[in-house]
N, C-alpha and C. Protein backbone atom coordinates (compact mmCIF):
# COMPACT_ATOMS: atom_id res chain seq x y z
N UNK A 1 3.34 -10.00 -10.84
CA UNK A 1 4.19 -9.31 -9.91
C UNK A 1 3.39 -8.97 -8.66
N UNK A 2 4.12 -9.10 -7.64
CA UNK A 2 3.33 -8.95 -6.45
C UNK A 2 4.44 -7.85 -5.43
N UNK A 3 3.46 -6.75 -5.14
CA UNK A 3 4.21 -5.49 -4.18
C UNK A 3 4.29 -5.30 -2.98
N UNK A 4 5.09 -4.91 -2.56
CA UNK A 4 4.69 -5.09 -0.99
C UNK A 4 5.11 -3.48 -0.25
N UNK A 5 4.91 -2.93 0.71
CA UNK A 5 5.79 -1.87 1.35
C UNK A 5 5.85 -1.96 2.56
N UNK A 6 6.85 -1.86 3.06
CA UNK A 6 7.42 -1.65 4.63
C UNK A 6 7.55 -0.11 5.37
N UNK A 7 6.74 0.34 6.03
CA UNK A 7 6.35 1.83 6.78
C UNK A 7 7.19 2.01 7.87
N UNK A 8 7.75 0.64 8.29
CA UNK A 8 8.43 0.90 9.84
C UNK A 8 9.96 0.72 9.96
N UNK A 9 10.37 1.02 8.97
CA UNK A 9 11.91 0.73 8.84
C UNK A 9 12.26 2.19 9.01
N UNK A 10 13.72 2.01 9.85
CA UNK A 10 13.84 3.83 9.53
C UNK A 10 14.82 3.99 8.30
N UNK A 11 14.95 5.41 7.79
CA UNK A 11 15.08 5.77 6.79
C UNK A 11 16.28 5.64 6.29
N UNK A 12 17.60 5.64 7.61
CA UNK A 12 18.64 5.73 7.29
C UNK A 12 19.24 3.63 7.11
N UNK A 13 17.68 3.17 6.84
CA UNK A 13 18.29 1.54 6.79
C UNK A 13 17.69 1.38 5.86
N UNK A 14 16.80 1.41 5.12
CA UNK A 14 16.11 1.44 3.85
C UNK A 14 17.07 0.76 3.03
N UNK A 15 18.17 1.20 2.47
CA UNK A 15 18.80 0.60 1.47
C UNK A 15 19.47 -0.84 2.45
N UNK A 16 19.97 -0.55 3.10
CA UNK A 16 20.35 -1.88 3.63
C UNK A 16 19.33 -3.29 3.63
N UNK A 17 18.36 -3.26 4.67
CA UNK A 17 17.30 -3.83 4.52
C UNK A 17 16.67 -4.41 3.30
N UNK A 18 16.46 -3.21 2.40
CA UNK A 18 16.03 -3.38 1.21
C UNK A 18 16.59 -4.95 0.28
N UNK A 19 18.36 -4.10 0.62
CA UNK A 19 19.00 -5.36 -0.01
C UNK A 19 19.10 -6.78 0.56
N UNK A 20 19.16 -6.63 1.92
CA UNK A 20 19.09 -7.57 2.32
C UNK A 20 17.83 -8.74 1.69
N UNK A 21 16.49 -8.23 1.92
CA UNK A 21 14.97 -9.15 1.57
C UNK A 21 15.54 -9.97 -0.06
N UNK A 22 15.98 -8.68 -0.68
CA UNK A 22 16.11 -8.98 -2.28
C UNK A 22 17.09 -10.45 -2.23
N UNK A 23 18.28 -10.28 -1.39
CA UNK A 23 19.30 -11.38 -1.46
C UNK A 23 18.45 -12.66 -1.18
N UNK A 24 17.66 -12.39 0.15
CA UNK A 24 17.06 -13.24 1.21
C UNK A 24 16.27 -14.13 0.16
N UNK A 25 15.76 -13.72 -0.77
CA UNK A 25 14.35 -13.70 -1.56
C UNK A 25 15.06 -14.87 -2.76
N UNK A 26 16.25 -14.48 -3.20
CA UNK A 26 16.64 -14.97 -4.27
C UNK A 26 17.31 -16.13 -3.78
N UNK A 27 18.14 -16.42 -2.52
CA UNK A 27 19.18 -17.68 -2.20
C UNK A 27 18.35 -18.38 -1.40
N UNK A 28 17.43 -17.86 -0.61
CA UNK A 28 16.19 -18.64 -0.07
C UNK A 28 15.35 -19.86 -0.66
N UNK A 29 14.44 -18.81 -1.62
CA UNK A 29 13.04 -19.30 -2.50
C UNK A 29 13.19 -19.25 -3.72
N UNK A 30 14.73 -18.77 -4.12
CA UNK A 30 14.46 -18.89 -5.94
C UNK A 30 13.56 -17.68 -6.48
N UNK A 31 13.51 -16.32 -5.34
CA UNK A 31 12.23 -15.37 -6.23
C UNK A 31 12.99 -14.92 -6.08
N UNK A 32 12.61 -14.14 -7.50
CA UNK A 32 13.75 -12.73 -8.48
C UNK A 32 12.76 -11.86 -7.34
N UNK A 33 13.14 -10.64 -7.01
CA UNK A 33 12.44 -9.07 -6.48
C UNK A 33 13.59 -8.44 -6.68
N UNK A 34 12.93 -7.15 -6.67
CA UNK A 34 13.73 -5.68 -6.49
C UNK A 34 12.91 -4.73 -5.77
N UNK A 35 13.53 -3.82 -5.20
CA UNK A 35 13.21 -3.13 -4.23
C UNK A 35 13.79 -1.15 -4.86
N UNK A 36 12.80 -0.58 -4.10
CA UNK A 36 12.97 1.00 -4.67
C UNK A 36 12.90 1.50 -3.09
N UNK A 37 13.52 2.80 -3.01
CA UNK A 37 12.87 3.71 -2.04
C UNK A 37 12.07 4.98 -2.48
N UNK A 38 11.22 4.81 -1.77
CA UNK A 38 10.11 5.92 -2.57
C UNK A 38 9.64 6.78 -1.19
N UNK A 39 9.92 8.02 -1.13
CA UNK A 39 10.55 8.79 -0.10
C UNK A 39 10.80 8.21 1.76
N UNK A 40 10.22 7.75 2.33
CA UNK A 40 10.60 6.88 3.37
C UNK A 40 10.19 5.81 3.65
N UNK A 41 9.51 5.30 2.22
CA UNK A 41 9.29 3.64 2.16
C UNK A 41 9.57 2.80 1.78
N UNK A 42 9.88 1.33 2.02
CA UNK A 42 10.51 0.75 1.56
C UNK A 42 9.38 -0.15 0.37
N UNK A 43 9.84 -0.20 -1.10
CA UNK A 43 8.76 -0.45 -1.94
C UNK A 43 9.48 -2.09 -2.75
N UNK A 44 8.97 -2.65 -2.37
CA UNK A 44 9.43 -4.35 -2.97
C UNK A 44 8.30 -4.94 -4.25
N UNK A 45 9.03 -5.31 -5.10
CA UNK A 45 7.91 -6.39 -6.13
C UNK A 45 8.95 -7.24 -6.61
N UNK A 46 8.13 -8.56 -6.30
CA UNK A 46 8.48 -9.99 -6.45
C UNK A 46 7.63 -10.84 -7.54
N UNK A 47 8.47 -11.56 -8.24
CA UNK A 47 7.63 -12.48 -8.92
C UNK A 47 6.98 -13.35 -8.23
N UNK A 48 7.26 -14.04 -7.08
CA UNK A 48 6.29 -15.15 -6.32
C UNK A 48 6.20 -13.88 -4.88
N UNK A 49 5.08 -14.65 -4.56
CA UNK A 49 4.68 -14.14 -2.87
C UNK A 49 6.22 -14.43 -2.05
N UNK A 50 6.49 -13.10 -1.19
CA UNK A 50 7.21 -13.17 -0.57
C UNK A 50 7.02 -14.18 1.14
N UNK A 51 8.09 -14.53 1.33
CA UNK A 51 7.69 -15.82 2.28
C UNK A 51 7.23 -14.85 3.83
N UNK A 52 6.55 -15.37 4.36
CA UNK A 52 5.64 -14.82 5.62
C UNK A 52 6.38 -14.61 6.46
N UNK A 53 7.53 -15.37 6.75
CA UNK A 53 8.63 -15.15 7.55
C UNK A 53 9.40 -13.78 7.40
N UNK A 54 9.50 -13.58 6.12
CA UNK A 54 10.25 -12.12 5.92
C UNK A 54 8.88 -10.80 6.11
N UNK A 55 7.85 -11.24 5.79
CA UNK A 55 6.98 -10.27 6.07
C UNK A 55 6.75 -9.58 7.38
N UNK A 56 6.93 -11.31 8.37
CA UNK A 56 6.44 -10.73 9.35
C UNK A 56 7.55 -9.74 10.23
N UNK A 57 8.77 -10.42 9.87
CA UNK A 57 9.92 -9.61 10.38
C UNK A 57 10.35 -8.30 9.65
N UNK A 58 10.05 -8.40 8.52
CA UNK A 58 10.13 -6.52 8.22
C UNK A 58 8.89 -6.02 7.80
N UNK A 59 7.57 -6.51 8.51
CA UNK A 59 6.57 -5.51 8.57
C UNK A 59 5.89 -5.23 7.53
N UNK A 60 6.10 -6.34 6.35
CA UNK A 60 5.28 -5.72 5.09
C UNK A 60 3.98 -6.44 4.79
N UNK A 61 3.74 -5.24 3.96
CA UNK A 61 2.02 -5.39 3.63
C UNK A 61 1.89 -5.00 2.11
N UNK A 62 0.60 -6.22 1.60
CA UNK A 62 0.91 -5.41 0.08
C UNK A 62 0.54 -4.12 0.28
N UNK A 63 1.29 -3.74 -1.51
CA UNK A 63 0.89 -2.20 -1.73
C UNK A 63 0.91 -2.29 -3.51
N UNK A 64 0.25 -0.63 -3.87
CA UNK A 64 0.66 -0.50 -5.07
C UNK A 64 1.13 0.43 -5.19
N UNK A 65 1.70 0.30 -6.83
CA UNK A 65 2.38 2.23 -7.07
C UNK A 65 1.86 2.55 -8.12
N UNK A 66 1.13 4.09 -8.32
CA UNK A 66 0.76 4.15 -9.59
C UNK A 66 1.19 6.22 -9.54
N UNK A 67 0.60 6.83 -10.58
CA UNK A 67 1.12 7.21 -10.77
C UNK A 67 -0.18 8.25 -9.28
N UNK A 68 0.15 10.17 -9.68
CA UNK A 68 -0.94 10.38 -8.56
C UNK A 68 -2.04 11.56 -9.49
N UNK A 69 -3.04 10.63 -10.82
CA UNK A 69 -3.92 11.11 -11.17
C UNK A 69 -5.28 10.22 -10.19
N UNK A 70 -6.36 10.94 -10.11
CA UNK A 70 -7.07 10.27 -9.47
C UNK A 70 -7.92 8.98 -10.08
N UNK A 71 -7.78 8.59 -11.35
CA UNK A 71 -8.49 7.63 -12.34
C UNK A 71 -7.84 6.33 -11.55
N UNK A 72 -6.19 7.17 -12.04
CA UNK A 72 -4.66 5.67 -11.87
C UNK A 72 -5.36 4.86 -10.03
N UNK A 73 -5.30 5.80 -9.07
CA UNK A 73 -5.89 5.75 -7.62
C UNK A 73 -6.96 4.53 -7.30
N UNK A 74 -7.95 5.58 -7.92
CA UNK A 74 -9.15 4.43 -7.75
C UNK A 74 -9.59 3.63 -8.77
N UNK A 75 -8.12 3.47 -9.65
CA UNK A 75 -8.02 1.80 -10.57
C UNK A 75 -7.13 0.68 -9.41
N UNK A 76 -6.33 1.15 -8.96
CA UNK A 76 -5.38 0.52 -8.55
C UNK A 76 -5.04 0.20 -7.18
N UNK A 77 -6.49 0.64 -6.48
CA UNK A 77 -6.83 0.67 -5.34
C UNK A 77 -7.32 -0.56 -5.36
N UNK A 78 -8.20 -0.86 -6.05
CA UNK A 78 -8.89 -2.31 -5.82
C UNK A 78 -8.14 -3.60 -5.77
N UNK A 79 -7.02 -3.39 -6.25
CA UNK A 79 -6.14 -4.17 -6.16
C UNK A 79 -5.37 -4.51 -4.54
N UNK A 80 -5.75 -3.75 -4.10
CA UNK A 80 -4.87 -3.84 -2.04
C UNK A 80 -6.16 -4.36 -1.25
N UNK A 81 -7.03 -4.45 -1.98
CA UNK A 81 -8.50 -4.63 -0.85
C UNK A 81 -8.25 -5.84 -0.43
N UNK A 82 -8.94 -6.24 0.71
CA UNK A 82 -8.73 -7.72 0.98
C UNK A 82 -10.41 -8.41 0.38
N UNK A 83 -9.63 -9.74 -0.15
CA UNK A 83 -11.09 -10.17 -0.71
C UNK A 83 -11.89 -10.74 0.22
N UNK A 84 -11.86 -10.71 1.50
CA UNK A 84 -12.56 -10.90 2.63
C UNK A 84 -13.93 -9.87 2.62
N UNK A 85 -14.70 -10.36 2.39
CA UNK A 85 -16.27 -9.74 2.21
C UNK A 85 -16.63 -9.22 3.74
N UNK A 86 -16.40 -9.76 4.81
CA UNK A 86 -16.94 -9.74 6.13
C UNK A 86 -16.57 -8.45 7.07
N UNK A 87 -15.79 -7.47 6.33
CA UNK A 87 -15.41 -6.50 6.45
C UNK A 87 -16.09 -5.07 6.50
N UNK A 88 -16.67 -4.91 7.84
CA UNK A 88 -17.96 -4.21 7.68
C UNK A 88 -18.05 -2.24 7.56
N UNK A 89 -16.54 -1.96 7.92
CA UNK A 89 -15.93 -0.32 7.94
C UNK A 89 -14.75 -0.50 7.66
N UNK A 90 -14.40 0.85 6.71
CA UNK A 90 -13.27 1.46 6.80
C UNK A 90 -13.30 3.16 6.21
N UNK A 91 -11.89 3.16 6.66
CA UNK A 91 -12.04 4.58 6.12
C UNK A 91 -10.22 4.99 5.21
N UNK A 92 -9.91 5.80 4.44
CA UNK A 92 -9.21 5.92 3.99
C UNK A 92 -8.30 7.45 4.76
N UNK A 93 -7.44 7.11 4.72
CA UNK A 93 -6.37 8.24 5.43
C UNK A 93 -5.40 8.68 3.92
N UNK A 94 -5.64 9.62 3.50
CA UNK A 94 -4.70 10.29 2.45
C UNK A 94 -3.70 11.34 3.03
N UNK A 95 -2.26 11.18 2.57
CA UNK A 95 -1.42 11.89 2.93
C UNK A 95 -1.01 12.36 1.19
N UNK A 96 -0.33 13.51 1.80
CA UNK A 96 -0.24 14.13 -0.05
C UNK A 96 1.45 15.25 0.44
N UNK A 97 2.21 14.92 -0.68
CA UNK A 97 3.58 16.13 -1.04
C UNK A 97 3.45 16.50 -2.58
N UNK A 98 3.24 17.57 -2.20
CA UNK A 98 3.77 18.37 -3.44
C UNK A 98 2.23 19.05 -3.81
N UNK A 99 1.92 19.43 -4.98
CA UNK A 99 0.82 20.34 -5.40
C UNK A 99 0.05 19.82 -6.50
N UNK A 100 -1.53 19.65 -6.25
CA UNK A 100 -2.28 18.35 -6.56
C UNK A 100 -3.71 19.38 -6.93
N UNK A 101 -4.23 18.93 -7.77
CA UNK A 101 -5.60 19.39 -8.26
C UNK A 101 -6.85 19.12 -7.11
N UNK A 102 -6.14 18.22 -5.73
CA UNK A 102 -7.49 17.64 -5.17
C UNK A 102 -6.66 18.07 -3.63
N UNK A 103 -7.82 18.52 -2.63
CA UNK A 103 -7.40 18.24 -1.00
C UNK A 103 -7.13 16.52 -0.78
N UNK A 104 -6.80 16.51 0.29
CA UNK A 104 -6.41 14.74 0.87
C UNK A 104 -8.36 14.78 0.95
N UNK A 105 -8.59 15.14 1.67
CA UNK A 105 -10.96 15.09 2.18
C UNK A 105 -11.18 14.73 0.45
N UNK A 106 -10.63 15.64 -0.18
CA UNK A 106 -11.75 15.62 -1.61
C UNK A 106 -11.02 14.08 -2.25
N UNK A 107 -9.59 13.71 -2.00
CA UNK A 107 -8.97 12.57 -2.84
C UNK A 107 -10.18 11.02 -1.94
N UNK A 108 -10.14 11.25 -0.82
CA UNK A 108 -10.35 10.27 0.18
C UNK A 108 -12.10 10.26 0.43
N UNK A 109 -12.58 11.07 -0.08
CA UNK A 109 -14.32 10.84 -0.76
C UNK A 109 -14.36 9.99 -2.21
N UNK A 110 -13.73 10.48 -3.26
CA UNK A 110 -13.64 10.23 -4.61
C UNK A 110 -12.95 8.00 -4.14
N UNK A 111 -12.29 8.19 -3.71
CA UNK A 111 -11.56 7.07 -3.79
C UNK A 111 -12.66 5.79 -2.64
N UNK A 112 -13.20 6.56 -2.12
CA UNK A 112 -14.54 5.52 -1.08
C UNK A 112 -15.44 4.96 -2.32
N UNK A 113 -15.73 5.64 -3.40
CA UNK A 113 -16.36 5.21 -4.65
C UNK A 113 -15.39 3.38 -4.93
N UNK A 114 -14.35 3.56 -4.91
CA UNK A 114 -13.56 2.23 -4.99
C UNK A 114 -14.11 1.31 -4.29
N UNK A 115 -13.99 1.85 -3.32
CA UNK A 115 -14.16 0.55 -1.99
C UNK A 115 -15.49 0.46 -2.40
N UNK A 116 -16.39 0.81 -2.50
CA UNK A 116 -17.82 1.02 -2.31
C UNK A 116 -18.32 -0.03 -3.52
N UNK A 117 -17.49 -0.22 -4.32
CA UNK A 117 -17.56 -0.91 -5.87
C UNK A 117 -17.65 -2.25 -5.42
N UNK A 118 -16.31 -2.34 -4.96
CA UNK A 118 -16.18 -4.42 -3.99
C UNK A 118 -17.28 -4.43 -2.98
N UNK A 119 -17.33 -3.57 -1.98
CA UNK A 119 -18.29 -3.95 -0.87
C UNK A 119 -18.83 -2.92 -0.98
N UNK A 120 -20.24 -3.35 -1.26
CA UNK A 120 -21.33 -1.88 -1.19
C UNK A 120 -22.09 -2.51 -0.32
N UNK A 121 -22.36 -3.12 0.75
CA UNK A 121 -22.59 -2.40 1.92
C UNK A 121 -21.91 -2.45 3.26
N UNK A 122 -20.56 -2.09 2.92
CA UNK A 122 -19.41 -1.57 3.78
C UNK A 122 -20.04 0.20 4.40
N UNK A 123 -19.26 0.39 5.03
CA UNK A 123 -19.91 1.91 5.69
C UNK A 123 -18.40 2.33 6.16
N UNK A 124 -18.27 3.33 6.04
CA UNK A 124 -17.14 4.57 6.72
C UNK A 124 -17.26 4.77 8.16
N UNK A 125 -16.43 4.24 8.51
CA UNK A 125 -15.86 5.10 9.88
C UNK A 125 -14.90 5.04 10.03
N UNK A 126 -14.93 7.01 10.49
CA UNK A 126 -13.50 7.44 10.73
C UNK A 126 -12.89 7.62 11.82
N UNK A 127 -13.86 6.54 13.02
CA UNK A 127 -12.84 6.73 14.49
C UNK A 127 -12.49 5.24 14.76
N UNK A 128 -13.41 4.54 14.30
CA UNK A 128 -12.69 3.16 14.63
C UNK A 128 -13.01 2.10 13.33
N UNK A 129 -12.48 2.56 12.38
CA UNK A 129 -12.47 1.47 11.31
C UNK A 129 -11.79 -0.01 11.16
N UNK A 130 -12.67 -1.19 10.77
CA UNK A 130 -11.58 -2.49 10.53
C UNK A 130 -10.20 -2.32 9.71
N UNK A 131 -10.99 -1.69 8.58
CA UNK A 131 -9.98 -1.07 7.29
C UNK A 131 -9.55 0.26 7.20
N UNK A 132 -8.08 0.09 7.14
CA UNK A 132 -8.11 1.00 6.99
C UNK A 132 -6.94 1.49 5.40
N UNK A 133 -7.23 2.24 4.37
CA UNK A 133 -6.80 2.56 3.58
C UNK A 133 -5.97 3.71 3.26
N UNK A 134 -4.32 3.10 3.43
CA UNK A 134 -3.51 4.15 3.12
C UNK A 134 -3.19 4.93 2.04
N UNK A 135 -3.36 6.08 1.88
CA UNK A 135 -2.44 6.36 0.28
C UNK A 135 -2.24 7.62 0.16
N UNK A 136 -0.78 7.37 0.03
CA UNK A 136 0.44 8.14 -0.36
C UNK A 136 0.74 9.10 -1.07
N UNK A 137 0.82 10.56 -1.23
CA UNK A 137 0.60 10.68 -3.01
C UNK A 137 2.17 12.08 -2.84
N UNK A 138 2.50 11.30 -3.03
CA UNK A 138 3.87 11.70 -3.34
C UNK A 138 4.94 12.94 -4.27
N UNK A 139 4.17 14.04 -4.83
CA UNK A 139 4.86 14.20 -6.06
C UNK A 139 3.86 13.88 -6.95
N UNK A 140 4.55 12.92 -7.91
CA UNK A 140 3.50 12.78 -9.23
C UNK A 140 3.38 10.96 -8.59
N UNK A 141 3.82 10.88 -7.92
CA UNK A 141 3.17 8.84 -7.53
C UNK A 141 2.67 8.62 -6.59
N UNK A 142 1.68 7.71 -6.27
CA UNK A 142 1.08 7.42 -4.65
C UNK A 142 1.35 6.21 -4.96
N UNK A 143 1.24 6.02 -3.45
CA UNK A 143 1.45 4.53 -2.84
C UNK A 143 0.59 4.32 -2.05
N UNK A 144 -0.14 3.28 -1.88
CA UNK A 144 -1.10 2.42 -1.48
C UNK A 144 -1.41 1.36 -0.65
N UNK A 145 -1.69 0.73 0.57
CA UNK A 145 -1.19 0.23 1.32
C UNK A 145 -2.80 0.03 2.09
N UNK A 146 -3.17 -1.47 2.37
CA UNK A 146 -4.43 -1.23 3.93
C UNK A 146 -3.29 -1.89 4.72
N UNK A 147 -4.41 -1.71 6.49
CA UNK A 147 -4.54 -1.86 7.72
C UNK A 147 -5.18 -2.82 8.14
N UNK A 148 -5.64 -3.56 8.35
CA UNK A 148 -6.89 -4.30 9.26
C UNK A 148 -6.22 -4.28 10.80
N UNK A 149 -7.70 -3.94 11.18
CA UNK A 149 -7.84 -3.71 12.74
C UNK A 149 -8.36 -5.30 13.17
């Protein structure tokens, strides 16, 4: 299964959109997907890679969903990295709802241990990073998402 999320859709089209890719996906290319909204994002997983054409027109990028303990995080983080080695900074941006055992600073130190695992000698910076690492933490789920600059 392969995930994807869309950040730039507005909220009151989400379901539309949503359905639309899913139809697009299935009478197109023959790929089964389904799609969730997970508070103003649009969250897609497909059995085959979604075609580049729909990506590029609704803006998506992989992602994951897991749940929002910090183990699930920086398991399931490694999974959005790009396997592009040549990638010399990034930094992680944590956004957080609801009431959590960790600050966004303390989630977004703990979770550089991730990155640091694939590329150890990558370096942090937080004013102009290549990478950059989104994640979500929602309640009891985060969502997960990079950037490249």
């Amino acid at each position: 299964m392969i995930n994807y999320v869309s950040i730039d859709i507005p909220r009151n089209r989400l379901k539309k959109i949503g359905r639309k890719i899913v139809l697009e996906q299935i009478e197109d290319y023959n790929n089964l997907s389904k799609y969730q909204i997970i508070n103003k994002y649009l969250y897609l997983t497909s059995i085959a890679s979604i075609s580049n054409e729909t990506i590029q027109k609704y803006g998506l990028t992989k992602a994951e969903l897991c749940s929002s303990k910090v183990e699930s995080i920086y398991d399931k983080i490694k999974d959005i990295l790009p396997t592009n080695k040549e990638t010399r900074t990034f930094a992680i941006k944590v956004d957080r709802k609801g009431d959590h055992k960790f600050t966004s600073t303390e989630l977004a130190r703990e979770l550089a241990g991730s990155v640091f695992d694939l590329f150890p000698k990558i370096e942090v910076d937080l004013k102009n990073p290549e990478l950059i690492v989104h994640v979500k933490v929602l309640n009891n789920k985060s969502l997960m998402y990079t950037e490249k600059r």
